[in-house]
C-alpha atoms as a PDB file:
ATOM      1  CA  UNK A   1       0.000   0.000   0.000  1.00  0.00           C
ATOM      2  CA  UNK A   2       2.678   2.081   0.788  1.00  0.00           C
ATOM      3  CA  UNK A   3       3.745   2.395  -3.609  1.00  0.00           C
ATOM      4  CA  UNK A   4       2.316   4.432  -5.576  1.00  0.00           C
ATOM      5  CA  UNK A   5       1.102   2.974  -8.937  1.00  0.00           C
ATOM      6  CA  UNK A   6       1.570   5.702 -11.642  1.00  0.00           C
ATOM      7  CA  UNK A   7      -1.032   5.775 -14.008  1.00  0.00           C
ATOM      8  CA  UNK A   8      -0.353   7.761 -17.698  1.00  0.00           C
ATOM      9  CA  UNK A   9      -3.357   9.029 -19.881  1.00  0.00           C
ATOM     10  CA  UNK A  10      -2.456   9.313 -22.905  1.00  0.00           C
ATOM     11  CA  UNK A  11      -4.760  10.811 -25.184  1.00  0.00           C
ATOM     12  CA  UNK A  12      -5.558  10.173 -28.901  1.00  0.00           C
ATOM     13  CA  UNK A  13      -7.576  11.863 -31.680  1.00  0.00           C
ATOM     14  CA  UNK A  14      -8.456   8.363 -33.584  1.00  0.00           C
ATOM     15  CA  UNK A  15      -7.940   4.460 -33.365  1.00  0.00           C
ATOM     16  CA  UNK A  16      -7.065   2.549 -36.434  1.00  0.00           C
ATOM     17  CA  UNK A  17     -10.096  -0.154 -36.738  1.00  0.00           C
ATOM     18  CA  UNK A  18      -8.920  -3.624 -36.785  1.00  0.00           C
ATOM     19  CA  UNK A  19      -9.151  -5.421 -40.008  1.00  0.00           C
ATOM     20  CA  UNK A  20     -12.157  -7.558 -40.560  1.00  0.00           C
ATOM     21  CA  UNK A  21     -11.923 -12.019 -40.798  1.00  0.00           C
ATOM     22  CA  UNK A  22     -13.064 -12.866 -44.068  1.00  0.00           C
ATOM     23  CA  UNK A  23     -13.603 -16.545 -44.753  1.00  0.00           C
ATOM     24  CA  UNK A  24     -11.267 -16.525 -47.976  1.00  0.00           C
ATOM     25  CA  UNK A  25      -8.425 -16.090 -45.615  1.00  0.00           C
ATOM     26  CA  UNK A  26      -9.166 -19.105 -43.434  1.00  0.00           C
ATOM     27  CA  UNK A  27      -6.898 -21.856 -43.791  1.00  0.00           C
ATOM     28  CA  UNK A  28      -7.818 -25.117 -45.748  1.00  0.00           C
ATOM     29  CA  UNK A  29      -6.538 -27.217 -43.667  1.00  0.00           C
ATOM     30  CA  UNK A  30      -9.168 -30.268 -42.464  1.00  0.00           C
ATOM     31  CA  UNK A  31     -10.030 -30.021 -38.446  1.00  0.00           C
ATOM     32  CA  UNK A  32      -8.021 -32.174 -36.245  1.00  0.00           C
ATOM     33  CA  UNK A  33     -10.776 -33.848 -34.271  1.00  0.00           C
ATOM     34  CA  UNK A  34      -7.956 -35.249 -31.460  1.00  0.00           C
ATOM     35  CA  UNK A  35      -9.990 -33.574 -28.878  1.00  0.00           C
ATOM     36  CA  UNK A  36     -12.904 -35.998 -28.871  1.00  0.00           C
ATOM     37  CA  UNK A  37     -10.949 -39.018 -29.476  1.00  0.00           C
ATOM     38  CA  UNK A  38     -10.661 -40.246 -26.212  1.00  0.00           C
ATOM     39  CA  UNK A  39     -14.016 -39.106 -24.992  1.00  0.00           C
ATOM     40  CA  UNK A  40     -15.967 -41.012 -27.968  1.00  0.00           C
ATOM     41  CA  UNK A  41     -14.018 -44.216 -26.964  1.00  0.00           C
ATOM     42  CA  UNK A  42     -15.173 -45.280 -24.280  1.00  0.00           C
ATOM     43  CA  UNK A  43     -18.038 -47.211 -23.972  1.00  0.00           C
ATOM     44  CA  UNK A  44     -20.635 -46.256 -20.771  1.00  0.00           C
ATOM     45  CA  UNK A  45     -20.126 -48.750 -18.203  1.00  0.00           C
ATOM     46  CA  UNK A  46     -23.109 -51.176 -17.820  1.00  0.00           C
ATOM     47  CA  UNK A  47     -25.285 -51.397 -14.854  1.00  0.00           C
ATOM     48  CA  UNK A  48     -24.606 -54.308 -12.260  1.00  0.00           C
ATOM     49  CA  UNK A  49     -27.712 -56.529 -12.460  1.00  0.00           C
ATOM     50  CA  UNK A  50     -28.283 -56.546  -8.905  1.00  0.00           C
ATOM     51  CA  UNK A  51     -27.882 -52.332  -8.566  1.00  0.00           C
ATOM     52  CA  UNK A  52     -31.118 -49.886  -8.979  1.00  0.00           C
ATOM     53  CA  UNK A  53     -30.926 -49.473 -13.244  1.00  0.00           C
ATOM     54  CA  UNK A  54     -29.834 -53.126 -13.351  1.00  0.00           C
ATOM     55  CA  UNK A  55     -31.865 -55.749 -15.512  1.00  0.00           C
ATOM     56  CA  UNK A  56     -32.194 -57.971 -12.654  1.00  0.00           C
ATOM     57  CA  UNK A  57     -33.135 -55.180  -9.994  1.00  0.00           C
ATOM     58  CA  UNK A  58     -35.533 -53.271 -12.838  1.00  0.00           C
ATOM     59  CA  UNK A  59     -37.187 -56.945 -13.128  1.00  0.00           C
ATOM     60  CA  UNK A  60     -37.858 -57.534  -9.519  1.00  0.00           C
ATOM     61  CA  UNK A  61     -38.961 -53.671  -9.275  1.00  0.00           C
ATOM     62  CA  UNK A  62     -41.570 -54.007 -12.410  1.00  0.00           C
ATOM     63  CA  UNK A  63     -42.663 -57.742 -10.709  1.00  0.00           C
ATOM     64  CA  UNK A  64     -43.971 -55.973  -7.316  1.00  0.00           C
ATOM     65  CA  UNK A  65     -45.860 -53.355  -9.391  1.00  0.00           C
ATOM     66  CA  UNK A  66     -48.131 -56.068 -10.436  1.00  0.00           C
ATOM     67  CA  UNK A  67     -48.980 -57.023  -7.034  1.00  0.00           C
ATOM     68  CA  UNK A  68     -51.867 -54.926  -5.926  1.00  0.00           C
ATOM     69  CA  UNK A  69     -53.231 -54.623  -2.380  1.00  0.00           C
ATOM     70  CA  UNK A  70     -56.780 -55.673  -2.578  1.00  0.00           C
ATOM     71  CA  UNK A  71     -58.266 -53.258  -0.349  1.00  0.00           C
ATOM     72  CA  UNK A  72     -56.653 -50.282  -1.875  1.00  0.00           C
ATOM     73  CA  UNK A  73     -56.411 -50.253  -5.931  1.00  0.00           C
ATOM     74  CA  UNK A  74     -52.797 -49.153  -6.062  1.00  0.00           C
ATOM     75  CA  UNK A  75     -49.764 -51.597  -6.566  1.00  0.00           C
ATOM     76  CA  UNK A  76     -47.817 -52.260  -3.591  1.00  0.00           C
ATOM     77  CA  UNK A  77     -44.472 -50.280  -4.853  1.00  0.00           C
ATOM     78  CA  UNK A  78     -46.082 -47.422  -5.226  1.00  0.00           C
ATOM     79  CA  UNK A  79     -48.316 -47.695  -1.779  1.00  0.00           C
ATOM     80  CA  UNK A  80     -45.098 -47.672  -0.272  1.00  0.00           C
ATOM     81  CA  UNK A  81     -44.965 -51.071   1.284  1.00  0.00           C
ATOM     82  CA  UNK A  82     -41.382 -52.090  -0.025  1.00  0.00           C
ATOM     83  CA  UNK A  83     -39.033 -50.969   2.126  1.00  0.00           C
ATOM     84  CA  UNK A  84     -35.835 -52.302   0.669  1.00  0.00           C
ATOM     85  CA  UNK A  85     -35.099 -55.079  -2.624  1.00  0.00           C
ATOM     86  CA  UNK A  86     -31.549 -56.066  -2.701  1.00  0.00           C
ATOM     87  CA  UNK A  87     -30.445 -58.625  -5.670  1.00  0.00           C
ATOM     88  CA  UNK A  88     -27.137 -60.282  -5.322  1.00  0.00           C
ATOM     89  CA  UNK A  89     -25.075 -61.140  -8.074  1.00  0.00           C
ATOM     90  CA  UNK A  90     -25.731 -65.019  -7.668  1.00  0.00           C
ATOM     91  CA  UNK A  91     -29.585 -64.237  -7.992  1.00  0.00           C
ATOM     92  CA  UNK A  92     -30.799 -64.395  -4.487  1.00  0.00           C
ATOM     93  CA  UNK A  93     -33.665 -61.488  -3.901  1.00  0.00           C
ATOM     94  CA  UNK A  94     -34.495 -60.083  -0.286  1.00  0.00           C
ATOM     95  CA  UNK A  95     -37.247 -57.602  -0.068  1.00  0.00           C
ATOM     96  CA  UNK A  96     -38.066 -56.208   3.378  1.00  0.00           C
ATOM     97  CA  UNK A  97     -41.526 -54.770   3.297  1.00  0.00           C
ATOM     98  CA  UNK A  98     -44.500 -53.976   5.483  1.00  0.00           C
ATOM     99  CA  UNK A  99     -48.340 -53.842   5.282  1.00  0.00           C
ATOM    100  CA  UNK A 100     -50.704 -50.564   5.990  1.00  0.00           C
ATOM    101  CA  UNK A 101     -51.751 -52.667   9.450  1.00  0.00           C
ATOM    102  CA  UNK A 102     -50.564 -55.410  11.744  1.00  0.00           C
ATOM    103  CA  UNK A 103     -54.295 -56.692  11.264  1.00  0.00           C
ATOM    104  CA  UNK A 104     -54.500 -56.635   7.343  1.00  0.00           C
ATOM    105  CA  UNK A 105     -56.509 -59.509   6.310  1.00  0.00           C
ATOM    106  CA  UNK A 106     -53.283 -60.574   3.901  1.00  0.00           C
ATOM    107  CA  UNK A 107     -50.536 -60.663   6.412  1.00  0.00           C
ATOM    108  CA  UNK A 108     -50.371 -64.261   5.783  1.00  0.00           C
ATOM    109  CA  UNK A 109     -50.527 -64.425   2.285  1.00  0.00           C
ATOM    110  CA  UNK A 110     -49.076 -61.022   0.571  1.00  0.00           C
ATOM    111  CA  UNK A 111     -45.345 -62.409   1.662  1.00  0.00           C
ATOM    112  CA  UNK A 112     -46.067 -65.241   0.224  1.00  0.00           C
ATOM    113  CA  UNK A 113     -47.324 -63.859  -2.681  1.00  0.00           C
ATOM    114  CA  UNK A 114     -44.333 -61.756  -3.301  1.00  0.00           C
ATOM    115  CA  UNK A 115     -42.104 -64.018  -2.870  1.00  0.00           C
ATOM    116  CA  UNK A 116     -43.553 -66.075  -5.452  1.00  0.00           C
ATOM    117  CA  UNK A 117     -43.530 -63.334  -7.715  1.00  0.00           C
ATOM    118  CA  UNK A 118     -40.164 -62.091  -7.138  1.00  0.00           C
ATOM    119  CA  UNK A 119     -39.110 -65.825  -7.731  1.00  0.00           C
ATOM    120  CA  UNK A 120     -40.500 -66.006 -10.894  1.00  0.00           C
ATOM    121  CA  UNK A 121     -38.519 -63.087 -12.144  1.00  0.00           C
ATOM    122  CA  UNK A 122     -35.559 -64.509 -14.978  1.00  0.00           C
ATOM    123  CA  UNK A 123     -32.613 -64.815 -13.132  1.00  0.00           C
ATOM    124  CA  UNK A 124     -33.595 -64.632  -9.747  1.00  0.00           C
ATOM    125  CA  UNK A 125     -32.324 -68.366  -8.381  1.00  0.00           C
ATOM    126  CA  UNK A 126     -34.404 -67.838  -4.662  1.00  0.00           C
ATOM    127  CA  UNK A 127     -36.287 -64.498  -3.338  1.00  0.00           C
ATOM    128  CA  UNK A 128     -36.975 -64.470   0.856  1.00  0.00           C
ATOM    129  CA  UNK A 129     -39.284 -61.227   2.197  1.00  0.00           C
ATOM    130  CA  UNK A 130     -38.566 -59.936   5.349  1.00  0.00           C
ATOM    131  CA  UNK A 131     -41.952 -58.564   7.095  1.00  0.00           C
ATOM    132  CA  UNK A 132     -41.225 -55.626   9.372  1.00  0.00           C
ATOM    133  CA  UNK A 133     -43.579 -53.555  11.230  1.00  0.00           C
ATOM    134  CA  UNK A 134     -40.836 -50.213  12.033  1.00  0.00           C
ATOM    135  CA  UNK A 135     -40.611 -47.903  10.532  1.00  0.00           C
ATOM    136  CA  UNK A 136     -44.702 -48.397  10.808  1.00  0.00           C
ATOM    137  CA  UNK A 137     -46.401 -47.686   7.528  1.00  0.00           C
ATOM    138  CA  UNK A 138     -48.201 -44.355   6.649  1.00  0.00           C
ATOM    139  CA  UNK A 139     -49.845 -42.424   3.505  1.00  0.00           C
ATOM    140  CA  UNK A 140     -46.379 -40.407   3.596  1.00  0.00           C
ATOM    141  CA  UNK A 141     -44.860 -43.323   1.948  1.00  0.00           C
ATOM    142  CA  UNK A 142     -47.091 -43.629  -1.271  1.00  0.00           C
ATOM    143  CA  UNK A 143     -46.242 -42.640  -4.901  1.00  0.00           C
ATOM    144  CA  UNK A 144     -46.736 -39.514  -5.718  1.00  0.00           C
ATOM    145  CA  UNK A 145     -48.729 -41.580  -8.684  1.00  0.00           C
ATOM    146  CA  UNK A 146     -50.439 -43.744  -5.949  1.00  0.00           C
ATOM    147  CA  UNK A 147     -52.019 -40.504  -4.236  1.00  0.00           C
ATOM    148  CA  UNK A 148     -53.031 -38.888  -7.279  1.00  0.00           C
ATOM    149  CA  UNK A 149     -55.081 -42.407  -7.648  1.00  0.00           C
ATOM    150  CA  UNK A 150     -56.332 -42.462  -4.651  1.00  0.00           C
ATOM    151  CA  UNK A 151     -57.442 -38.592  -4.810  1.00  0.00           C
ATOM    152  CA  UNK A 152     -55.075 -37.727  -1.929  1.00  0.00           C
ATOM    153  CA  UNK A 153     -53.103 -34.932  -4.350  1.00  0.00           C
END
């Protein structure tokens, strides 16, 4: 702080205007594309079967859509009743899900049921559901596509 900066004005009557680009004087030479090489390459790595966007995982996902609680017209998916799906690379399936009550007249068969389903699924060698009442179910859990069914949006 303690230098002073000098600052000169100099002052002019005119400045001479820069020549224009003209397209004639570009050079002919062909574009070296190098830059993308790399980039255009590689190939985009492919989804493990078992991860969410897998083949495997996407199958056991589009199976529990078509089981649908029979009180409530909505799937169980998107009612919020799946919890957790996790696919292993050797095929083994574990969902951990709940139901809307304790006392829903299909405790004792909706596990069943989705294990069947999720068994049936190519490439899924044995599925096993885990029933768990906590975290306790509520409407907070649904779809935003299973309110607007059920008129709650």
């Amino acid at each position: 702080m303690n230098e002073q900066s000098r600052i000169a004005v100099e002052q002019v009557d005119a400045v001479e205007t820069p020549p224009r680009a003209r397209v004639d004087d570009a050079v002919a030479e062909p574009r070296q594309r190098d830059y993308l090489e790399g980039f255009l390459a590689q190939k985009p790595a492919g989804d493990a079967p078992g991860e969410p966007g897998g083949a495997l995982y996407e199958g056991v996902i589009e199976a529990l859509k078509e089981i649908y609680d029979p009180e409530i017209p909505v799937n169980i998916y998107d009612l919020g009743l799946i919890y957790g799906v996790e696919v292993t690379t050797e095929g083994h399936a574990v969902v951990t899900m709940t139901l809307t009550t304790p006392h829903c007249p299909v405790a004792e068969s909706m596990p069943g049921e989705v294990e069947m389903r999720v068994g049936a699924v190519p490439g899924i060698g044995s599925a096993e559901v885990n029933l768990v009442w906590d975290p306790a179910w509520d409407p907070q859990k649904m779809s935003d596509d299973a309110k607007l069914e059920l008129g709650m949006l």
